[in-house]
Protein backbone atom coordinates (compact mmCIF):
# COMPACT_ATOMS: atom_id res chain seq x y z
CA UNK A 1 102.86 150.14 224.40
CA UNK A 2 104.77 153.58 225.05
CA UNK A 3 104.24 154.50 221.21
CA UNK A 4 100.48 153.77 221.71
CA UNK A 5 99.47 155.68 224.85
CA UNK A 6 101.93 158.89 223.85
CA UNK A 7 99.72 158.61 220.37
CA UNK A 8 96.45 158.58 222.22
CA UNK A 9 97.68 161.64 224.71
CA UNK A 10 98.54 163.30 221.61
CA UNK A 11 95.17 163.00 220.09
CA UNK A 12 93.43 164.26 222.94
CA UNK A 13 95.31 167.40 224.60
CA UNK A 14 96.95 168.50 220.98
CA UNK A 15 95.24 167.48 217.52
CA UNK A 16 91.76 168.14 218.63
CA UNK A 17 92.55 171.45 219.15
CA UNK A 18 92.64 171.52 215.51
CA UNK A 19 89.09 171.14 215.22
CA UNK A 20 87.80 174.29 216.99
CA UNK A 21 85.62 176.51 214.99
CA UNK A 22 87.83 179.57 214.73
CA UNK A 23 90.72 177.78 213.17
CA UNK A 24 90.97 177.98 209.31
CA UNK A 25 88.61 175.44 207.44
CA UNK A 26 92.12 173.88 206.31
CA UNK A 27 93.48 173.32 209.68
CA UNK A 28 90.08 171.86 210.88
CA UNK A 29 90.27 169.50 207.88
CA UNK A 30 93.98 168.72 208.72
CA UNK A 31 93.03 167.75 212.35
CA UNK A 32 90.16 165.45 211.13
CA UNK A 33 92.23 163.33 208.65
CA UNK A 34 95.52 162.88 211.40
CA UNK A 35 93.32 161.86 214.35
CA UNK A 36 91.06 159.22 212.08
CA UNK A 37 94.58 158.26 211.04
CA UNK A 38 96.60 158.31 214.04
CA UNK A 39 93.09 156.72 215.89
CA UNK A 40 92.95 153.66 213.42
CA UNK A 41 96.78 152.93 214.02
CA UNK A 42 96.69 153.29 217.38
CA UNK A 43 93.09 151.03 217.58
CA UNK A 44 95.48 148.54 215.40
CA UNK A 45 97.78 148.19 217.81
CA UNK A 46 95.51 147.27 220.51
CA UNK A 47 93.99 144.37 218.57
CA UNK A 48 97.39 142.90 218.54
CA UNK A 49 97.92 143.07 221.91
CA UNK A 50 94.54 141.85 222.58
CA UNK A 51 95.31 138.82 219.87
CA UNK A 52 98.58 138.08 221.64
CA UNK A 53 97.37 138.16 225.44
CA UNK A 54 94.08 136.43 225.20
CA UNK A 55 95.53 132.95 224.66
CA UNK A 56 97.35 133.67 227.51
CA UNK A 57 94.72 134.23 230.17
CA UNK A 58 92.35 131.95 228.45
CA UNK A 59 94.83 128.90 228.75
CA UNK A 60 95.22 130.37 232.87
CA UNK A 61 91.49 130.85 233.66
CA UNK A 62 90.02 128.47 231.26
CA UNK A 63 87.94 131.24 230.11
CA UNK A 64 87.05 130.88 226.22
CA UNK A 65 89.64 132.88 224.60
CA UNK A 66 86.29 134.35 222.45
CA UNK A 67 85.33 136.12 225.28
CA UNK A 68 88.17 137.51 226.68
CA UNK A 69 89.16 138.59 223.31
CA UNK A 70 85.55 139.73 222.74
CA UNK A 71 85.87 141.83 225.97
CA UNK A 72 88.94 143.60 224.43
CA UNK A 73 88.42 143.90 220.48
CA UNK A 74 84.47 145.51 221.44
CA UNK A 75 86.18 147.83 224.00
CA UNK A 76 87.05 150.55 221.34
CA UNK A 77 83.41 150.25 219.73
CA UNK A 78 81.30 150.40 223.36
CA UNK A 79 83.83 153.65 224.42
CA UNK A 80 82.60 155.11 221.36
CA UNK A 81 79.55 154.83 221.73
CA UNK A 82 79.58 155.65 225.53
CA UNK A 83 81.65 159.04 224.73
CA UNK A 84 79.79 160.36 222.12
CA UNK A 85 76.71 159.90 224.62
CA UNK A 86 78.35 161.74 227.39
CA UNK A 87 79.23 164.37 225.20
CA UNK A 88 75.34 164.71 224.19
CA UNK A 89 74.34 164.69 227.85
CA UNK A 90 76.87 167.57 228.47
CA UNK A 91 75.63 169.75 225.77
CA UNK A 92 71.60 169.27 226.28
CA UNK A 93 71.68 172.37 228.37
CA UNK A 94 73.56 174.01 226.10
CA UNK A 95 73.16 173.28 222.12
CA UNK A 96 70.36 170.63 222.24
CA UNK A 97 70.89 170.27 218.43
CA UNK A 98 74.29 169.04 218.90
CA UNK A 99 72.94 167.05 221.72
CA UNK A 100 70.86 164.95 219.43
CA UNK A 101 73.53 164.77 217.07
CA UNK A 102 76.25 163.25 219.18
CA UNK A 103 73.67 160.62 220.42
CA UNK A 104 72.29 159.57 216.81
CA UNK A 105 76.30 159.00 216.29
CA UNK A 106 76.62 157.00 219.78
CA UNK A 107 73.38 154.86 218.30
CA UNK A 108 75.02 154.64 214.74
CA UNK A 109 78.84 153.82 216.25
CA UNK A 110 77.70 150.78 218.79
CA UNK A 111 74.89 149.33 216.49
CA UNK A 112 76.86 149.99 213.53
CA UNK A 113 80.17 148.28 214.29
CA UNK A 114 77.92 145.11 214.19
CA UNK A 115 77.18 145.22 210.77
CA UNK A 116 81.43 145.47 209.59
CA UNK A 117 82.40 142.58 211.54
CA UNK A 118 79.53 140.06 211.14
CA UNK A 119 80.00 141.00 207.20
CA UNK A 120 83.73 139.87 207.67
CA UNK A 121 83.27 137.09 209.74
CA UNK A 122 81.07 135.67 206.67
CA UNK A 123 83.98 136.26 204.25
CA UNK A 124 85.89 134.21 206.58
CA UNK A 125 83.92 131.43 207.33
CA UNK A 126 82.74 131.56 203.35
CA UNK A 127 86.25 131.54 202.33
CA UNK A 128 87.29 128.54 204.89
CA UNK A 129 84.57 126.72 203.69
CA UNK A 130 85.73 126.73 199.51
CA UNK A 131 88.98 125.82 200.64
CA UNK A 132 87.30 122.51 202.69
CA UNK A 133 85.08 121.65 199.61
CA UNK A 134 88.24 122.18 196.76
CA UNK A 135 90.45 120.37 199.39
CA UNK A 136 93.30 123.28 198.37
CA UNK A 137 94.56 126.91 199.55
CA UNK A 138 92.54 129.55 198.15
CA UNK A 139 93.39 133.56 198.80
CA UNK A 140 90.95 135.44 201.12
CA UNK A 141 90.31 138.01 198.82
CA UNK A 142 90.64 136.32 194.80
CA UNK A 143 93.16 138.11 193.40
CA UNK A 144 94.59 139.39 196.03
CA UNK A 145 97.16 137.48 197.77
CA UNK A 146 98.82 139.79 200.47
CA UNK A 147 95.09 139.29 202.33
CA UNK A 148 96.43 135.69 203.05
CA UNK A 149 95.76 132.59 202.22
CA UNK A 150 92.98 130.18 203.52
CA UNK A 151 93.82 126.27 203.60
CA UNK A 152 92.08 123.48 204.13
CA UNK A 153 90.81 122.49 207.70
CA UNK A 154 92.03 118.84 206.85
CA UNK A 155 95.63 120.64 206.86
CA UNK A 156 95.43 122.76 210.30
CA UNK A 157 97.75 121.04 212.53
CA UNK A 158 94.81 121.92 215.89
CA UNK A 159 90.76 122.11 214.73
CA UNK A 160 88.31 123.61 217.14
CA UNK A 161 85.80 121.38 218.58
CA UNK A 162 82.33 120.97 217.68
CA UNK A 163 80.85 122.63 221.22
CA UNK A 164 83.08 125.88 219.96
CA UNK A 165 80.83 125.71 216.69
CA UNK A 166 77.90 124.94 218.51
CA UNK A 167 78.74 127.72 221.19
CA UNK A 168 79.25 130.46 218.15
CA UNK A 169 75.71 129.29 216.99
CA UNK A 170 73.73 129.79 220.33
CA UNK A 171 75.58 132.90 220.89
CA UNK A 172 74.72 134.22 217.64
CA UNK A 173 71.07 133.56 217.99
CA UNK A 174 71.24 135.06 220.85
CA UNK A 175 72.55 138.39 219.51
CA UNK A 176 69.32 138.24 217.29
CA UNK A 177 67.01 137.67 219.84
CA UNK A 178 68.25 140.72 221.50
CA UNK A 179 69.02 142.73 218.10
CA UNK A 180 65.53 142.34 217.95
CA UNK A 181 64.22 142.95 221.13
CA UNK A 182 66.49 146.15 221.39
CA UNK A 183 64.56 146.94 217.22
CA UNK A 184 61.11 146.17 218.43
CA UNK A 185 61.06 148.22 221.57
CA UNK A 186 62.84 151.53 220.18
CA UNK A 187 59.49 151.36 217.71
CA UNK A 188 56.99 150.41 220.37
CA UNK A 189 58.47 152.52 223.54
CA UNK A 190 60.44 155.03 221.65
CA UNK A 191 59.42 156.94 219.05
CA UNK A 192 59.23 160.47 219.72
CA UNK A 193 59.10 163.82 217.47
CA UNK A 194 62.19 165.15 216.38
CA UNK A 195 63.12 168.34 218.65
CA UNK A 196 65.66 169.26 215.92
CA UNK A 197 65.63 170.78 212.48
CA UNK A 198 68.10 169.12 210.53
CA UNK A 199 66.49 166.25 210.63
CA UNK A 200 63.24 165.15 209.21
CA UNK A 201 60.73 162.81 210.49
CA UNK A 202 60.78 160.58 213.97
CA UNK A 203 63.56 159.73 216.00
CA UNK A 204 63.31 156.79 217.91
CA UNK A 205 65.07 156.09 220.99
CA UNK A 206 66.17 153.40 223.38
CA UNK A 207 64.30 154.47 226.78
CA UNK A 208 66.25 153.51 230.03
CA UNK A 209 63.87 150.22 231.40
CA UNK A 210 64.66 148.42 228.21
CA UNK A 211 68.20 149.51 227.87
CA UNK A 212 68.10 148.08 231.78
CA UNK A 213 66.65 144.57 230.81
CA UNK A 214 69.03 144.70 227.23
CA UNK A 215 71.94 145.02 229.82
CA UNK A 216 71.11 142.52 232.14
CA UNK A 217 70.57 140.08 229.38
CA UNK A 218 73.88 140.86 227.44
CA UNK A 219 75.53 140.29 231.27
CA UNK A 220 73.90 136.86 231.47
CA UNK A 221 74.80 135.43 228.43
CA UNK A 222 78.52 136.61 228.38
CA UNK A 223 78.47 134.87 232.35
CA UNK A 224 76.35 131.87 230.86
CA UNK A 225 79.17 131.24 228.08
CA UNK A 226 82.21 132.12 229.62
CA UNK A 227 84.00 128.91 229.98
CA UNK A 228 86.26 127.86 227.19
CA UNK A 229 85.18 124.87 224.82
CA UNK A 230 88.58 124.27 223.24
CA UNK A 231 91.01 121.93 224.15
CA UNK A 232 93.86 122.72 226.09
CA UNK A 233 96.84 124.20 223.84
CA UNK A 234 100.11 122.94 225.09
CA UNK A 235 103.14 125.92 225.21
CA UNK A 236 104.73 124.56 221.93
CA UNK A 237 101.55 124.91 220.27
CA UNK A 238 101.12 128.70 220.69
CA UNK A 239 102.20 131.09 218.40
CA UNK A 240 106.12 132.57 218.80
CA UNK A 241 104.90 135.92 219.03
CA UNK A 242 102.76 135.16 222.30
CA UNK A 243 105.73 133.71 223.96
CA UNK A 244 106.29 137.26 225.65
CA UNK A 245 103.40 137.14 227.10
CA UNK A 246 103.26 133.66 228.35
CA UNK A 247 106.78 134.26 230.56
CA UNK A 248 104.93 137.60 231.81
CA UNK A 249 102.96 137.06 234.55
CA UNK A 250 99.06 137.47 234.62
CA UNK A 251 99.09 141.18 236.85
CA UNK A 252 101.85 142.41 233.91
CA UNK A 253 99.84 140.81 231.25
CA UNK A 254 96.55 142.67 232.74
CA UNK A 255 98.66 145.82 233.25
CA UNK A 256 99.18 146.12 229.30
CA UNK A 257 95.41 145.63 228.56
CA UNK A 258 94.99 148.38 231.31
CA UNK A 259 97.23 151.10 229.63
CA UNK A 260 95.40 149.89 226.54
CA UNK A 261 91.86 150.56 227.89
CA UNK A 262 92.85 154.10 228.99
CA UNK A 263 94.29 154.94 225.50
CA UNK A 264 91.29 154.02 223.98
CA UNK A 265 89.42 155.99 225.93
CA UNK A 266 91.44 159.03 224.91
CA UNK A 267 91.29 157.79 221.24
CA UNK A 268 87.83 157.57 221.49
CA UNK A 269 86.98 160.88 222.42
CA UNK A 270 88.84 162.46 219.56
CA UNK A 271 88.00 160.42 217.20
CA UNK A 272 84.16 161.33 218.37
CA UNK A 273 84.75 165.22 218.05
CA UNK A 274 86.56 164.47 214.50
CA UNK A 275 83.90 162.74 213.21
CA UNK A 276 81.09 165.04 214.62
CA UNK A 277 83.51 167.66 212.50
CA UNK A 278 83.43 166.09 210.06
CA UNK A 279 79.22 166.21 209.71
CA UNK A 280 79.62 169.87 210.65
CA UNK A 281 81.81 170.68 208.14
CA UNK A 282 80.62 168.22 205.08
CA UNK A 283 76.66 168.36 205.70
CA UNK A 284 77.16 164.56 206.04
CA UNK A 285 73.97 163.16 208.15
CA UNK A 286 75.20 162.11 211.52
CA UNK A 287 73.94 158.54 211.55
CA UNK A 288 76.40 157.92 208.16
CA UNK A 289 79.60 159.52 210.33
CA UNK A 290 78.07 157.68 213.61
CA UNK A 291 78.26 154.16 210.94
CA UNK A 292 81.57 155.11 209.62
CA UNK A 293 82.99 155.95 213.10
CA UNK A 294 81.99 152.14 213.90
CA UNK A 295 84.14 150.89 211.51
CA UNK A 296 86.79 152.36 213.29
CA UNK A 297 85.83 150.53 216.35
CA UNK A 298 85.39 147.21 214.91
CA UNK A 299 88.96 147.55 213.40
CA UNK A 300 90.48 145.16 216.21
CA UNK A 301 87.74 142.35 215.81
CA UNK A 302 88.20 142.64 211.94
CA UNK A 303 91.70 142.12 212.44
CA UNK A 304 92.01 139.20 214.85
CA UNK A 305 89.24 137.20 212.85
CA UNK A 306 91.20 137.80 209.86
CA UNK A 307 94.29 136.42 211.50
CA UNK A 308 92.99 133.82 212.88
CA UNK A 309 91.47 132.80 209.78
CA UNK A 310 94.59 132.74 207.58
CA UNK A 311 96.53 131.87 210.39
CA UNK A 312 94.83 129.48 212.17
CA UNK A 313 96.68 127.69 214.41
CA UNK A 314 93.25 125.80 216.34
CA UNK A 315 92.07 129.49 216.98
CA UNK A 316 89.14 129.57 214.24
CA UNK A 317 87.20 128.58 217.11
CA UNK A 318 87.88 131.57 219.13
CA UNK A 319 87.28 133.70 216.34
CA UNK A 320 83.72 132.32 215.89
CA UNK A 321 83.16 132.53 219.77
CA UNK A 322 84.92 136.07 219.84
CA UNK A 323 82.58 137.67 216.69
CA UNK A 324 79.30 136.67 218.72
CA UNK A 325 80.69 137.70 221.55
CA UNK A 326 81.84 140.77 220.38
CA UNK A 327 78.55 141.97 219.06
CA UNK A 328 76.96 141.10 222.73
CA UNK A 329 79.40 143.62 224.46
CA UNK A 330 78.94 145.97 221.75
CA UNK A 331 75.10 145.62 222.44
CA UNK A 332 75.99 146.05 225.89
CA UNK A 333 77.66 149.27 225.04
CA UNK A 334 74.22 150.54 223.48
CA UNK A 335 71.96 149.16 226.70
CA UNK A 336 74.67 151.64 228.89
CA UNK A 337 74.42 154.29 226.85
CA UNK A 338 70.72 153.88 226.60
CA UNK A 339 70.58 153.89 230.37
CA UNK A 340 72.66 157.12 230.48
CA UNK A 341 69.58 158.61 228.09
CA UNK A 342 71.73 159.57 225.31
CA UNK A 343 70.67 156.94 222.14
CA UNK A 344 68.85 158.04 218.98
CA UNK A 345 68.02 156.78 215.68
CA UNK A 346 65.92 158.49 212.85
CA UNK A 347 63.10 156.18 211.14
CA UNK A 348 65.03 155.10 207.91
CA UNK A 349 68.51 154.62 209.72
CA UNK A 350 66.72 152.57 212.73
CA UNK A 351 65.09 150.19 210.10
CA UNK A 352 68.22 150.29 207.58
CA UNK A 353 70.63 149.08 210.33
CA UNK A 354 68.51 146.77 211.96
CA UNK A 355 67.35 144.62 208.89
CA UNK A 356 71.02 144.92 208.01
CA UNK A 357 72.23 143.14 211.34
CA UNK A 358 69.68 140.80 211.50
CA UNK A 359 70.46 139.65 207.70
CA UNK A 360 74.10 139.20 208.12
CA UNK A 361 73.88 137.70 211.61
CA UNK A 362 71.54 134.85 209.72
CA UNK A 363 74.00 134.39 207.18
CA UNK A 364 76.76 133.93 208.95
CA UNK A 365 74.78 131.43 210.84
CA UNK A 366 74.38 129.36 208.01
CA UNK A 367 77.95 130.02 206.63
CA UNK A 368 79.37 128.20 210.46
CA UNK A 369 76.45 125.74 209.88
CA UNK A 370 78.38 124.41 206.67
CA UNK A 371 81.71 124.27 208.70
CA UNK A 372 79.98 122.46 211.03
CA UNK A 373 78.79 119.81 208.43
CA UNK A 374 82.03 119.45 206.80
CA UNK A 375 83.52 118.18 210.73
CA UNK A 376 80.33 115.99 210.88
CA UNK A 377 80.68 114.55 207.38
CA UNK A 378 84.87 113.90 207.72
């Protein structure tokens, strides 16, 4: 935890120094590549304390472990989003241009961190649901076995119930009511002319009484589905590794996620500038840094699905829970930072990442479906 917040301090009031104009175009480049780096590892490390603790509180609140794990893995993707829009509110005065461009990459970051770990949760599900129909292990990735290895639910030792399928389900149609609520009312309520030259065409934006009503849903349904459908997991069930945690009390345990939450924060903010660099420097159009910057975010949730798929232990539940749920406090993240005023897509990107979400959030959909008729059918 020391190694993670002295990594985050060192981000923020040393390497992004690096990326000030005057330095040499080497230096600048330098900077961008050690923060993404140093960012990523230290985004890493969170998800494993997030994957370690949440089983924890879960089992002492009775909260679903997909929320509280939700809460934690969507942090780093909502504090992305929410400081690259308060660095485009502090610069309107001053450089509208770069205004417009941090909030296109806030828009881009929170929306597209959606798209990364819906895509993987498919692969997971997909890949759990060969190994139920061949009845044998089969490698995440074919032909590549140090991704892990997949085996059969008939085999896991703890299953998830069916009302943590069914809850994954609702949640996820929820997340496409609102994907396309939050779609449907940047076109209808938003579109205005781009102020900017570097960009071409309409932006569209996400005004503040929709980003309001986006919010207050998002609140609702994490509130409506907070209680945990699993059965309880006796102390001897739970993986060695969260043994620390489960002697630590629940004020030491919260105290971790704390000094987490404020690293990310100062992660966040240089990984912002270095990407925003990164445009300046390339020519790169913002909304492709803002989508690449929320693959950086989504890191954690990409991880603990993962692990929780190859090493399931009775938590594939929580990682179907904790992927909708994610994506809810992500779109969270974009209703706040639409209610700031600081959220902007251009016509192609708005439609590109919309139709993308939508797509992959009705696949995966059908992917759980199958799981769901494999429990009914055994």
């Amino acid at each position: 935890m020391a190694l993670l917040l002295v990594s985050a301090l060192f981000l923020r009031f040393y390497l992004i120094g690096f990326l000030q104009e005057h330095n040499f175009l080497w230096l600048r480049i330098a900077g961008i590549i050690l923060i993404i780096g140093i960012g990523a590892f230290a985004l890493k490390e969170v998800a494993e304390v997030i994957e370690e603790t949440t089983e924890v509180l879960s089992d002492r609140t009775r909260l679903a472990s997909g929320l509280l794990q939700s809460l934690g893995t969507a942090f780093p993707d909502m504090v992305l989003g929410i400081v690259a829009a308060v660095i485009s509110l502090s610069l309107i005065k001053e450089n509208y241009t770069l205004a417009i461009n941090f909030a296109i990459i806030a828009a881009a970051t929170t929306f597209g961190s959606n798209i990364y770990n819906i895509a993987h949760a498919i692969l997971c599900v997909f890949r759990q649901n060969v190994s139920n129909k061949k009845g044998i292990p089969v490698a995440m990735l074919p032909g590549i076995k140090k991704m892990g290895t997949v085996i059969p639910m008939k085999d896991h030792k703890i299953k998830p119930s069916l009302k943590e399928i069914d809850t994954s389900l609702d949640i996820l149609n929820v997340l496409t009511i609102l994907t396309a609520i939050v779609a449907l009312s940047m076109v209808i309520f938003g579109q205005v002319k781009s102020p900017v030259s570097n960009i071409s065409g309409d932006l569209y934006q996400l005004i503040k009484p929709v980003g309001f009503v986006i919010l207050a849903l998002c609140l609702i349904t994490l509130y409506y589905f907070r209680k945990t459908k699993r059965k309880h997991i006796l102390v001897e069930e739970i993986q060695e590794e969260e043994n620390y945690y489960k002697k630590q009390s629940t004020w030491i345990i919260l105290l971790y996620l704390l000094v987490s939450g404020i690293a990310i924060l100062f992660v966040a903010e240089s990984m912002v500038r270095a990407v925003e660099s990164f445009a300046s420097i390339t020519g790169t159009p913002f909304v492709v840094v803002g989508v690449l910057a929320g693959l950086i975010g989504c890191i954690g949730e990409m991880i603990v699905v993962h692990n929780f798929t190859v090493n399931p232990k009775g938590r594939i539940g929580d990682a179907l829970v904790g992927v909708g749920m994610d994506n809810i406090v992500t779109t969270m993240g974009a209703a706040i930072v639409a209610v700031m005023g600081g959220i902007f897509l251009g016509g192609n990107s708005l439609i590109l990442i919309f139709v993308l979400i939508l797509t992959l959030n009705t696949v995966l959909i059908w992917q759980i479906s199958k799981l769901k008729n494999y429990f009914l059918a055994s």
